[in-house]
PDB file of N, CA and C in Angstrom:
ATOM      1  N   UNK A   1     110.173  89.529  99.604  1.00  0.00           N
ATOM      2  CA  UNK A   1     108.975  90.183  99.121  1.00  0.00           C
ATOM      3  C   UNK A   1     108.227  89.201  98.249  1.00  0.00           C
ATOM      4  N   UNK A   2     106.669  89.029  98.003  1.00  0.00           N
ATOM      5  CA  UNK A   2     106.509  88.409  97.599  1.00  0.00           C
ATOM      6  C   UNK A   2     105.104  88.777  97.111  1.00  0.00           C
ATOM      7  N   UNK A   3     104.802  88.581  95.866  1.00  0.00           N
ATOM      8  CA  UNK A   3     103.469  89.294  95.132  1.00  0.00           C
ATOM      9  C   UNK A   3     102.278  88.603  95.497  1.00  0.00           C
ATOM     10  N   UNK A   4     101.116  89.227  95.693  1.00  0.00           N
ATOM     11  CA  UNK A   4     100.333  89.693  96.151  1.00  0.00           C
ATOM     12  C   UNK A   4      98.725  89.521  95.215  1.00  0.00           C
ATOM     13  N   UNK A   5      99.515  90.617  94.369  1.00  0.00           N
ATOM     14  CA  UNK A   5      98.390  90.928  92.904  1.00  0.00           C
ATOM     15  C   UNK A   5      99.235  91.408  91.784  1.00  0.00           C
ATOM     16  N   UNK A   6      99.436  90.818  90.556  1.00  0.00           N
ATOM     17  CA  UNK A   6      99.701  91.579  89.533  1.00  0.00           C
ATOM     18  C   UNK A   6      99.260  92.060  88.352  1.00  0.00           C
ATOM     19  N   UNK A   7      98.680  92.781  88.071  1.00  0.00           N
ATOM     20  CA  UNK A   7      97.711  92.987  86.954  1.00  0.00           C
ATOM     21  C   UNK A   7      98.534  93.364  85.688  1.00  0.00           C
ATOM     22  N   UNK A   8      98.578  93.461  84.687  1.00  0.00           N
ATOM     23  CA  UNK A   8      99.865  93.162  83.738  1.00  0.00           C
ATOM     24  C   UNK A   8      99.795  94.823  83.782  1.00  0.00           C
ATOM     25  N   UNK A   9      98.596  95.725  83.323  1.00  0.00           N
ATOM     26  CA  UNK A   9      98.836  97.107  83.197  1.00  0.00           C
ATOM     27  C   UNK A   9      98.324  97.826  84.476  1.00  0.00           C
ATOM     28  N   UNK A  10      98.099  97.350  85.229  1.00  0.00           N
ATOM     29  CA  UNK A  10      98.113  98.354  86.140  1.00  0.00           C
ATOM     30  C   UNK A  10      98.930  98.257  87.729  1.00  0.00           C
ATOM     31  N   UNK A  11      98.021  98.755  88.780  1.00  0.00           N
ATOM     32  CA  UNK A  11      99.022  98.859  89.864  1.00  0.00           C
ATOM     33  C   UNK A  11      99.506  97.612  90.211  1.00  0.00           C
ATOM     34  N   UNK A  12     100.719  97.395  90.933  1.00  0.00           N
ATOM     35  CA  UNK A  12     100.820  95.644  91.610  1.00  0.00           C
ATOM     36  C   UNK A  12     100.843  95.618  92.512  1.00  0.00           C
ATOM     37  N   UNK A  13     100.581  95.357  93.416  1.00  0.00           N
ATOM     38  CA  UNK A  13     100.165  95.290  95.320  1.00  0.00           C
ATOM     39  C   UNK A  13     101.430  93.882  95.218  1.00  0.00           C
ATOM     40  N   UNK A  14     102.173  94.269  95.918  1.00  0.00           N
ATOM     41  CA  UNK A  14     103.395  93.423  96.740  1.00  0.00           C
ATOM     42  C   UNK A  14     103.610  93.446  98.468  1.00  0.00           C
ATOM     43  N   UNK A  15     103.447  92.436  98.850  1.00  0.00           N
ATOM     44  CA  UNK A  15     103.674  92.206 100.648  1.00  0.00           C
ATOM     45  C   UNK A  15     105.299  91.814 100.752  1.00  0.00           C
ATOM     46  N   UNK A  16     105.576  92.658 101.287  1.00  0.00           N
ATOM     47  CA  UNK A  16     106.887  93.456 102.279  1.00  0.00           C
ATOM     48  C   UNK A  16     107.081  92.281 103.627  1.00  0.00           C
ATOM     49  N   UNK A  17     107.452  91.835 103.319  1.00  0.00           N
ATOM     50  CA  UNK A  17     107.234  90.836 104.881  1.00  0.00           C
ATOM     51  C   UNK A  17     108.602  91.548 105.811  1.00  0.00           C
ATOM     52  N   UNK A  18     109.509  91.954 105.351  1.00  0.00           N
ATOM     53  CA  UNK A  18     110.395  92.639 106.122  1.00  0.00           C
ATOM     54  C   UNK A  18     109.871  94.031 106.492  1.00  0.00           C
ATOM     55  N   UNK A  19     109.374  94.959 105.960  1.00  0.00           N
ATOM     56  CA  UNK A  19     108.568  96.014 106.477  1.00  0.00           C
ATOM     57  C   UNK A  19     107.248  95.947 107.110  1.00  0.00           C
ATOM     58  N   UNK A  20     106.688  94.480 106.660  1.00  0.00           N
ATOM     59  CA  UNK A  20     105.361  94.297 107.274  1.00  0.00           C
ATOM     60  C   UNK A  20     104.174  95.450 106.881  1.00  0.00           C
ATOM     61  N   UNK A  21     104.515  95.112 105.164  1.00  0.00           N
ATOM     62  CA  UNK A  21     103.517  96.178 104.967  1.00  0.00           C
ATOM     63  C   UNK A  21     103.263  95.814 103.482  1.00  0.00           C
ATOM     64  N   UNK A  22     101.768  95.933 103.415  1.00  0.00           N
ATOM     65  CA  UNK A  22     101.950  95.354 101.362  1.00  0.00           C
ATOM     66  C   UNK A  22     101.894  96.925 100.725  1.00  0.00           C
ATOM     67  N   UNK A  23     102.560  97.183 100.006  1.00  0.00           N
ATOM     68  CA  UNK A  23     102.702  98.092  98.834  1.00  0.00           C
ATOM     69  C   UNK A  23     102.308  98.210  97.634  1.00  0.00           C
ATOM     70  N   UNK A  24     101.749  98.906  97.274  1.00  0.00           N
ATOM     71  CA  UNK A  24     100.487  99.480  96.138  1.00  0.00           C
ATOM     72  C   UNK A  24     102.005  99.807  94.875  1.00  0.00           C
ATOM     73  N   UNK A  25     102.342  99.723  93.850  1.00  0.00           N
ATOM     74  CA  UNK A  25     102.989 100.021  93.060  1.00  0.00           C
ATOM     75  C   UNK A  25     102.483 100.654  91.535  1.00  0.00           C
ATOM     76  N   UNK A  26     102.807 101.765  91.679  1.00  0.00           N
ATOM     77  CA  UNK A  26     102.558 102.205  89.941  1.00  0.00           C
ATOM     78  C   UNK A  26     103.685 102.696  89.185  1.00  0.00           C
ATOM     79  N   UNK A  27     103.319 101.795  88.415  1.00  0.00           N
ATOM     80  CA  UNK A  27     105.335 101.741  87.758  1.00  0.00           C
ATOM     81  C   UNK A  27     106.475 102.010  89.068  1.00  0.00           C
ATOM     82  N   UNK A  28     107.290 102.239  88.722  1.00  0.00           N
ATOM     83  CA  UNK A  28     108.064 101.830  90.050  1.00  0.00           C
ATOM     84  C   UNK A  28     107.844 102.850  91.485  1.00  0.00           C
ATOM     85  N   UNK A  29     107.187 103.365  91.521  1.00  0.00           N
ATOM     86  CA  UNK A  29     106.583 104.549  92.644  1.00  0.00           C
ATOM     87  C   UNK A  29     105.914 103.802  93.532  1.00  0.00           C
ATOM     88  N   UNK A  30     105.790 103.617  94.625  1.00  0.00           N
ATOM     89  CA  UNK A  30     105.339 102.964  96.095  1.00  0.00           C
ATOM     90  C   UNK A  30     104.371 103.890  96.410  1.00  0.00           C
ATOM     91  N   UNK A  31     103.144 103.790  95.947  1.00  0.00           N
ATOM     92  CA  UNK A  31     101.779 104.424  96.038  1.00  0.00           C
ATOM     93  C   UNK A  31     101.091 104.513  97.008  1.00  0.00           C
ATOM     94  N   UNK A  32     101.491 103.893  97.832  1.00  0.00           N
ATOM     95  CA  UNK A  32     100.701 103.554  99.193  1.00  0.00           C
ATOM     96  C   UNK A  32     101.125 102.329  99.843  1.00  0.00           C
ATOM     97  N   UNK A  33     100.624 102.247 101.513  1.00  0.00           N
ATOM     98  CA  UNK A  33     101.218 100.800 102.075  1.00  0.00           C
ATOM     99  C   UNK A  33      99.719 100.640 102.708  1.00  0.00           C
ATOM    100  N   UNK A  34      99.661  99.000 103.544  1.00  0.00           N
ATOM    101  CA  UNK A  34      99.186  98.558 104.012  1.00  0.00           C
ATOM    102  C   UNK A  34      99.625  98.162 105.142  1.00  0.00           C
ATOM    103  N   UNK A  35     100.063  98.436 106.683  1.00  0.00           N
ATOM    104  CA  UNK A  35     100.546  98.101 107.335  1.00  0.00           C
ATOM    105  C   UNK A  35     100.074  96.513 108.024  1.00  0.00           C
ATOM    106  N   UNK A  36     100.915  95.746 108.925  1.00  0.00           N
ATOM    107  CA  UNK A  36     100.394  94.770 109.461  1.00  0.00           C
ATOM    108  C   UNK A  36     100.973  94.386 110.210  1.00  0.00           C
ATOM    109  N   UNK A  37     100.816  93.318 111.559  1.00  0.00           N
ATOM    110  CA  UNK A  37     101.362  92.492 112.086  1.00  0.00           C
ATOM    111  C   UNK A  37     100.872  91.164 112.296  1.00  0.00           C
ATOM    112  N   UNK A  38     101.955  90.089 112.205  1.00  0.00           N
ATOM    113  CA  UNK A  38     101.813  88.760 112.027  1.00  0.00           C
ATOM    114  C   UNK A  38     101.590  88.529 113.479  1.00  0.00           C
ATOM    115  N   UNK A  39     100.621  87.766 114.003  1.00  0.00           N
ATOM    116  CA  UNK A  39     100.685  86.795 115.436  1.00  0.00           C
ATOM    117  C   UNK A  39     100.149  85.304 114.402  1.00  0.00           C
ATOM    118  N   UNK A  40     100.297  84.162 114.950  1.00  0.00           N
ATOM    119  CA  UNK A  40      99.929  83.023 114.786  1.00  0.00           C
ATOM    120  C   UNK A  40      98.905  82.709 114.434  1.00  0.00           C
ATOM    121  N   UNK A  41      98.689  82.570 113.256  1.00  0.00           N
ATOM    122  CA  UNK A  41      96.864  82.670 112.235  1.00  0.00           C
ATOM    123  C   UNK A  41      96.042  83.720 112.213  1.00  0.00           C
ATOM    124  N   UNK A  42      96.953  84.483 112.838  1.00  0.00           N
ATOM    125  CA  UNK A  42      96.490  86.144 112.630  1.00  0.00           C
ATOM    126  C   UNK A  42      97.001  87.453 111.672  1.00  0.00           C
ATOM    127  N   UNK A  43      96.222  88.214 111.100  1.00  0.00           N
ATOM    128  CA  UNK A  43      97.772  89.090 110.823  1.00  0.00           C
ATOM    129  C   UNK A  43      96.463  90.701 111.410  1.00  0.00           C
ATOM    130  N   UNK A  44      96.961  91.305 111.690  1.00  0.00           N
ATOM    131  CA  UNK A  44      96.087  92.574 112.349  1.00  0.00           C
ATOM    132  C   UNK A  44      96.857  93.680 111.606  1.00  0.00           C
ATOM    133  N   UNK A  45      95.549  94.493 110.900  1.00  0.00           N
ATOM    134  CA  UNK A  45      95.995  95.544 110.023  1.00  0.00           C
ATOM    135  C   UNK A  45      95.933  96.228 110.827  1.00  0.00           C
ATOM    136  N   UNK A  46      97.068  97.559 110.857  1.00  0.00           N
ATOM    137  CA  UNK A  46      97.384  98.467 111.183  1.00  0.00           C
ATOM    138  C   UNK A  46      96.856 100.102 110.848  1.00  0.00           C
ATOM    139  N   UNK A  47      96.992 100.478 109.535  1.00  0.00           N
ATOM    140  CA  UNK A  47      97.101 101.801 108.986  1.00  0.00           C
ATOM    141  C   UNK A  47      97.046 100.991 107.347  1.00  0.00           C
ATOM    142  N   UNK A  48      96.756 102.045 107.134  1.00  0.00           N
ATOM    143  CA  UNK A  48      96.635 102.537 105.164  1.00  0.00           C
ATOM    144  C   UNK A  48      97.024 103.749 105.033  1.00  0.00           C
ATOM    145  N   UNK A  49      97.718 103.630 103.896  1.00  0.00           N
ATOM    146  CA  UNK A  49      98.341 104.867 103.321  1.00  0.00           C
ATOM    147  C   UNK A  49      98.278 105.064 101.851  1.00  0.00           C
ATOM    148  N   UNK A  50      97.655 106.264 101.343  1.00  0.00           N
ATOM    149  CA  UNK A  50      97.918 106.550  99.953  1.00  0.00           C
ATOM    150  C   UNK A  50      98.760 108.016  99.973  1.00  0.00           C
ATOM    151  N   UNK A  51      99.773 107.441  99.158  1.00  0.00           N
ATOM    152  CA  UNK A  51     100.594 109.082  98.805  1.00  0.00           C
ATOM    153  C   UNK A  51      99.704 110.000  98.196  1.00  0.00           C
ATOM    154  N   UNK A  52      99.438 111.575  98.495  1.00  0.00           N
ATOM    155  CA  UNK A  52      98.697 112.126  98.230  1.00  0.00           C
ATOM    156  C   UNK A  52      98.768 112.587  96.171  1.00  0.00           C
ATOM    157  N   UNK A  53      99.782 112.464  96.137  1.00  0.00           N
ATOM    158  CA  UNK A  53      99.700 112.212  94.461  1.00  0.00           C
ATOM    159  C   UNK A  53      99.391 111.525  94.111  1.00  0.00           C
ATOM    160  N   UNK A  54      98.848 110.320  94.229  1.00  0.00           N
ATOM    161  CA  UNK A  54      98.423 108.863  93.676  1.00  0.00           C
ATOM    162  C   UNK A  54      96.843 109.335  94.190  1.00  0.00           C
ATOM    163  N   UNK A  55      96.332 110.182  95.239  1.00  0.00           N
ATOM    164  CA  UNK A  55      94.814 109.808  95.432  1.00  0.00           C
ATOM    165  C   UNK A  55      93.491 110.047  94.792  1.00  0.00           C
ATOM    166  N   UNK A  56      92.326 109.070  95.014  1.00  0.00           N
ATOM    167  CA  UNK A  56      91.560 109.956  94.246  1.00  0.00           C
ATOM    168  C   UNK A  56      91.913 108.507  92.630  1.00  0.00           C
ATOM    169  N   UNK A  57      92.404 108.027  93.009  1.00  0.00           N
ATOM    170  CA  UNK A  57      92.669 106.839  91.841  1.00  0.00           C
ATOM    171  C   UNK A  57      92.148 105.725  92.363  1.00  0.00           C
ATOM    172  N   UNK A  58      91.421 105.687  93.634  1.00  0.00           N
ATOM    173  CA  UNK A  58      90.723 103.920  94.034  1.00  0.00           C
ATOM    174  C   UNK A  58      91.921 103.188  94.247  1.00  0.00           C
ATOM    175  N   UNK A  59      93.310 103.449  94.302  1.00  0.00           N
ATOM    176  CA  UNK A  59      94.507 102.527  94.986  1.00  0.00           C
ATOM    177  C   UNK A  59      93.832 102.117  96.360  1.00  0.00           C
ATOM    178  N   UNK A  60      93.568 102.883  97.039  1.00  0.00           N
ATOM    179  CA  UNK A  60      93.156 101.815  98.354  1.00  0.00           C
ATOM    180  C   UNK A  60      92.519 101.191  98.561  1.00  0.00           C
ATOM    181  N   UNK A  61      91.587 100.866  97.544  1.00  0.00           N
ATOM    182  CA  UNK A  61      90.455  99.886  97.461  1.00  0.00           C
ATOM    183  C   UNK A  61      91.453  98.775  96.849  1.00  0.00           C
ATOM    184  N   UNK A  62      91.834  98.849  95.778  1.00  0.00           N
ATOM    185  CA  UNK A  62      93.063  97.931  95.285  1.00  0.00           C
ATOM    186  C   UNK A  62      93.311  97.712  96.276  1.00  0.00           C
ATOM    187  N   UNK A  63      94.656  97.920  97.134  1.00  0.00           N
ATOM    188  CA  UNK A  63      95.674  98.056  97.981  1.00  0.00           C
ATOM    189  C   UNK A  63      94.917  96.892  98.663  1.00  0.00           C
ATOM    190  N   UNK A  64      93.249  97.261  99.635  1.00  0.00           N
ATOM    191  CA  UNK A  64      93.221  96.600 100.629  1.00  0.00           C
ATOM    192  C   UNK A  64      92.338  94.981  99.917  1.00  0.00           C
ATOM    193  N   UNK A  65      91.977  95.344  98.638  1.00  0.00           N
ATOM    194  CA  UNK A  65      91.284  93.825  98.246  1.00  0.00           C
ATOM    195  C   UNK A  65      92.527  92.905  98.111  1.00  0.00           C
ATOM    196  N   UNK A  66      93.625  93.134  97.818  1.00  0.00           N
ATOM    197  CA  UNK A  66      94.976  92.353  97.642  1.00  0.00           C
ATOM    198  C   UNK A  66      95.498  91.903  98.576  1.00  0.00           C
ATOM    199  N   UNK A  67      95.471  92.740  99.765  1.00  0.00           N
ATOM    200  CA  UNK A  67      96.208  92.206 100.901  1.00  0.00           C
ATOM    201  C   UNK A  67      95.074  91.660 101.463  1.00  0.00           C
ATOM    202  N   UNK A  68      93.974  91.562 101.899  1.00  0.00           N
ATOM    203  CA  UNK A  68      92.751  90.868 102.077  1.00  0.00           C
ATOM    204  C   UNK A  68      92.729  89.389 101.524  1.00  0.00           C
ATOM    205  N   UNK A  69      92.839  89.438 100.224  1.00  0.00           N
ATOM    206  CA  UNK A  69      92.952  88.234  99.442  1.00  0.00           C
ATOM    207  C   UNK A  69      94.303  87.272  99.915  1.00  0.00           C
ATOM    208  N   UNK A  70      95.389  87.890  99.695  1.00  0.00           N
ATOM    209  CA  UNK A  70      96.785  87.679  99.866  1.00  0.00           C
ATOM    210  C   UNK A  70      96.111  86.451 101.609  1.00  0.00           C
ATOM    211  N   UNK A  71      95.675  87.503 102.452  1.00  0.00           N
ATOM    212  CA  UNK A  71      95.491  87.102 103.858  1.00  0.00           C
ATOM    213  C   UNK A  71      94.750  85.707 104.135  1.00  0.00           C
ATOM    214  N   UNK A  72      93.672  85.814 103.124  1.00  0.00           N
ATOM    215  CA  UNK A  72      92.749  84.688 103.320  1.00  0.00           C
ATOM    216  C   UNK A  72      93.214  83.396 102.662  1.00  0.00           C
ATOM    217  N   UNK A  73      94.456  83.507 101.004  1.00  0.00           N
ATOM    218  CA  UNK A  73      94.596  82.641 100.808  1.00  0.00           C
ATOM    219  C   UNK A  73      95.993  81.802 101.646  1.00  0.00           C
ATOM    220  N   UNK A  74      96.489  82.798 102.808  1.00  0.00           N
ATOM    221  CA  UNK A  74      97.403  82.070 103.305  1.00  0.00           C
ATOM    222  C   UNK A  74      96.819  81.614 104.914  1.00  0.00           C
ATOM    223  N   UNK A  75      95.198  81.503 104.901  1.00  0.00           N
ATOM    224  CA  UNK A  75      94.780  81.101 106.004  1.00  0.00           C
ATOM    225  C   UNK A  75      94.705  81.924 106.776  1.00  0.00           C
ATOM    226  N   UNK A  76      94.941  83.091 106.945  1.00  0.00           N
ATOM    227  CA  UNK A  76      94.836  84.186 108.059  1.00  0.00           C
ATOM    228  C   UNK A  76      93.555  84.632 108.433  1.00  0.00           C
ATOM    229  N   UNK A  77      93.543  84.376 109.768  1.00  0.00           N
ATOM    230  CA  UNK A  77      92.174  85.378 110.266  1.00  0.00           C
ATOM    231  C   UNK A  77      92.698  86.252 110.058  1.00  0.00           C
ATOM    232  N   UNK A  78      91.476  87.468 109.789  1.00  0.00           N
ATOM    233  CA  UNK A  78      91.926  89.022 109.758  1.00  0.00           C
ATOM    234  C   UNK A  78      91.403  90.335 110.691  1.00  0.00           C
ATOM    235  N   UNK A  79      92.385  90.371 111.268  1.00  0.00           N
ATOM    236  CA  UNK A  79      91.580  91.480 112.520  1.00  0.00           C
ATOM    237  C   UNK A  79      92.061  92.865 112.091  1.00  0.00           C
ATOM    238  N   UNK A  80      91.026  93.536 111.840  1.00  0.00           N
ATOM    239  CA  UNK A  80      91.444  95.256 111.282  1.00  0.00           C
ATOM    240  C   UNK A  80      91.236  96.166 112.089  1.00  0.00           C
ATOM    241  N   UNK A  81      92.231  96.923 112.885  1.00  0.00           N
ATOM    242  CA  UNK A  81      92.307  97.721 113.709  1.00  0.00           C
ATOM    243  C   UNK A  81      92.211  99.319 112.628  1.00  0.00           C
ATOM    244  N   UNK A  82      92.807  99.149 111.483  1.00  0.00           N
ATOM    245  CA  UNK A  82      92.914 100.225 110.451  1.00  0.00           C
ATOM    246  C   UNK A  82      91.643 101.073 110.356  1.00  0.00           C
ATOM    247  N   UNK A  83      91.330 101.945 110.054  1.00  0.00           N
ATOM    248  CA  UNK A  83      89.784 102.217 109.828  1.00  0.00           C
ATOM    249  C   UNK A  83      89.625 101.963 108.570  1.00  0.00           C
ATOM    250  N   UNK A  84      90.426 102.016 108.053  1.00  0.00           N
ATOM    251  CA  UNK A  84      89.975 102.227 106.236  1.00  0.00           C
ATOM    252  C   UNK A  84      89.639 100.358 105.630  1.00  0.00           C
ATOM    253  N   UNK A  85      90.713  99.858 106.174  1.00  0.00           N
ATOM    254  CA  UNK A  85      90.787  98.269 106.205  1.00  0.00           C
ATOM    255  C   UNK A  85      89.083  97.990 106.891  1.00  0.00           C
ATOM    256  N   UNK A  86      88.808  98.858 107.966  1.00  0.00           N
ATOM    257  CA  UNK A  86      87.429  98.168 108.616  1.00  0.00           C
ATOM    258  C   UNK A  86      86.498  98.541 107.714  1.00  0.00           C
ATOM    259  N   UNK A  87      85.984 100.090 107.183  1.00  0.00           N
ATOM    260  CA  UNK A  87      85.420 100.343 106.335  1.00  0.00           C
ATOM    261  C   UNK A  87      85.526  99.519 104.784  1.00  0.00           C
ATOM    262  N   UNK A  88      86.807  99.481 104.392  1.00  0.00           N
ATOM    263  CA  UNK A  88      86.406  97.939 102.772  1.00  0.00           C
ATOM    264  C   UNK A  88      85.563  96.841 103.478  1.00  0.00           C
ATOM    265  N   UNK A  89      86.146  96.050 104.493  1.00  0.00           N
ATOM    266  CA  UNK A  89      85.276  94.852 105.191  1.00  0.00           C
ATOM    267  C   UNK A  89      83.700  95.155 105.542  1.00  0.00           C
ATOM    268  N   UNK A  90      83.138  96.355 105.558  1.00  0.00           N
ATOM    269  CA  UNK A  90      81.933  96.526 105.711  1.00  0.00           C
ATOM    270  C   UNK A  90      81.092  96.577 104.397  1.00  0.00           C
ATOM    271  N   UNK A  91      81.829  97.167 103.561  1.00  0.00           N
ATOM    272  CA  UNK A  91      81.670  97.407 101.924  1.00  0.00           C
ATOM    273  C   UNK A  91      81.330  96.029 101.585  1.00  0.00           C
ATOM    274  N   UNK A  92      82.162  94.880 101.508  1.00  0.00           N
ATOM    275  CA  UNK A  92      82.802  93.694 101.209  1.00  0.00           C
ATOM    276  C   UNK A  92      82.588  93.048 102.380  1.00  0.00           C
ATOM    277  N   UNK A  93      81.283  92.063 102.353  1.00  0.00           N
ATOM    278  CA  UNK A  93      80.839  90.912 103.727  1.00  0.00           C
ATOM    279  C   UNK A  93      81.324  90.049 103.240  1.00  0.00           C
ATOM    280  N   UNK A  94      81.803  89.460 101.701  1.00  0.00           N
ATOM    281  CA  UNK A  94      82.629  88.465 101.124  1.00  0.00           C
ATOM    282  C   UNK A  94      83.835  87.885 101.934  1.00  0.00           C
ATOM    283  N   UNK A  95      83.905  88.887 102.602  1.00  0.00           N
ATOM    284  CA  UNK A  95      85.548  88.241 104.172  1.00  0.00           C
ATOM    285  C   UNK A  95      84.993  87.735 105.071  1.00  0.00           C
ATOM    286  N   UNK A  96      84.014  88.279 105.837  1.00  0.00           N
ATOM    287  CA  UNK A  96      83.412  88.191 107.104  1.00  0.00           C
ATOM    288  C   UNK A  96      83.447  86.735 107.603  1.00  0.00           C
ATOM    289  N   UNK A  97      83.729  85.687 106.843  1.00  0.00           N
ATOM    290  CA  UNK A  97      84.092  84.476 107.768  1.00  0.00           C
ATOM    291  C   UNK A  97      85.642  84.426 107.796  1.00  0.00           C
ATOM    292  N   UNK A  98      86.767  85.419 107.408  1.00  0.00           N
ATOM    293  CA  UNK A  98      87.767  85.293 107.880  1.00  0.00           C
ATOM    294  C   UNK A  98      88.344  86.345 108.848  1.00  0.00           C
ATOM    295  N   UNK A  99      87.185  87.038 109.221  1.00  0.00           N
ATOM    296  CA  UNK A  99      87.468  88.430 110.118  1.00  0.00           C
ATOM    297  C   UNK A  99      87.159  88.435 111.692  1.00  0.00           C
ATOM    298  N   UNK A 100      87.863  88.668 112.607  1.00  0.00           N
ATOM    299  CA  UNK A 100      87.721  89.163 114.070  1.00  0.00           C
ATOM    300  C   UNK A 100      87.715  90.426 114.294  1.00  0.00           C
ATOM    301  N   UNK A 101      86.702  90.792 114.517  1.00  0.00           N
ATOM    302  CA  UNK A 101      86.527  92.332 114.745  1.00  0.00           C
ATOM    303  C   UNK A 101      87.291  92.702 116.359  1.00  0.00           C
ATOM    304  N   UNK A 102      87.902  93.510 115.822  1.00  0.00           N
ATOM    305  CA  UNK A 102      88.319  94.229 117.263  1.00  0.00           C
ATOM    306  C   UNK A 102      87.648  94.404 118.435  1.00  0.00           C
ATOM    307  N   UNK A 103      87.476  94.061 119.795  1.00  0.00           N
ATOM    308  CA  UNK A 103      86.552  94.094 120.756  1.00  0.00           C
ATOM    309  C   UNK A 103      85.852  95.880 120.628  1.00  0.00           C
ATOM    310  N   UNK A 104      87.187  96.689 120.724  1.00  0.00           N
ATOM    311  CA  UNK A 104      86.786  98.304 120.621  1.00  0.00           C
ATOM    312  C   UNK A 104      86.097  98.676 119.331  1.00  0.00           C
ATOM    313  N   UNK A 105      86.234  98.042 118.066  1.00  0.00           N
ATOM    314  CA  UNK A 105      85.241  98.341 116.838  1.00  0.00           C
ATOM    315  C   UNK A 105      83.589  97.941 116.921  1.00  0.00           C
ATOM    316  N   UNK A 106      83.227  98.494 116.643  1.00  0.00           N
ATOM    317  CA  UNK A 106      81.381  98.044 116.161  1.00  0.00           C
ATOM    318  C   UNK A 106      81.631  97.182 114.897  1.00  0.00           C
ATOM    319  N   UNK A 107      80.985  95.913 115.762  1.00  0.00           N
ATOM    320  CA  UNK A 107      80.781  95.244 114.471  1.00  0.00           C
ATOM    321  C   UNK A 107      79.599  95.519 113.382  1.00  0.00           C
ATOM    322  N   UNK A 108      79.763  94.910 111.770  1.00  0.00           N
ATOM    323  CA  UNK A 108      79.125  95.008 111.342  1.00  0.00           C
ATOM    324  C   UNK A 108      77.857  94.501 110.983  1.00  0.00           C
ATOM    325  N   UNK A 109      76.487  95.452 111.480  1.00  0.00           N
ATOM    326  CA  UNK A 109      75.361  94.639 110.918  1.00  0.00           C
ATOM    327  C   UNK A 109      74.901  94.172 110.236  1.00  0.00           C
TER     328      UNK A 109
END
């Protein structure tokens, strides 16, 4: 496992490389995941998840700027099949030179 984001007081986003999934943490509670899969200079998001007790707190905006970041500083193109992952990237054109849009997604104008 290997960190991600740590903010001293708040949540810490950690990537799971054995689950293939980065994890949102508030105090020791697993708040949400980020799913993914690795291909070769790729990693393609999957799903987002916030536990429904944690929501309503902006964790997934966290969640996905971390693993986003996490992605770009280890060179990864990023292809988001997720919707929620596609929706931050539309929010946030700050990626858009490390992103492959899915042939089946609309890209963004």
């Amino acid at each position: 496992m290997s960190t991600s984001s740590t903010p001293e007081d708040g949540p810490q986003v950690v990537r799971n490389d054995e689950r293939h999934e980065y994890e949102i943490l508030v105090g020791e509670h697993v708040a949400g995941i980020a799913g993914y899969r690795e291909e070769p200079g790729r990693i393609l998001f999957t799903h987002t998840e916030i536990d429904p007790d944690f929501g309503g707190q902006g964790l997934g905006s966290v969640l996905a700027a971390a693993a986003l970041d996490d992605a770009v500083e280890r060179g990864l193109t990023i292809v988001p099949y997720c919707p929620f992952i596609q929706a931050y990237l539309r929010k946030h054109p700050d990626f858009s030179g490390e992103v492959s849009w899915p042939e089946e997604v609309v890209r963004p104008e």
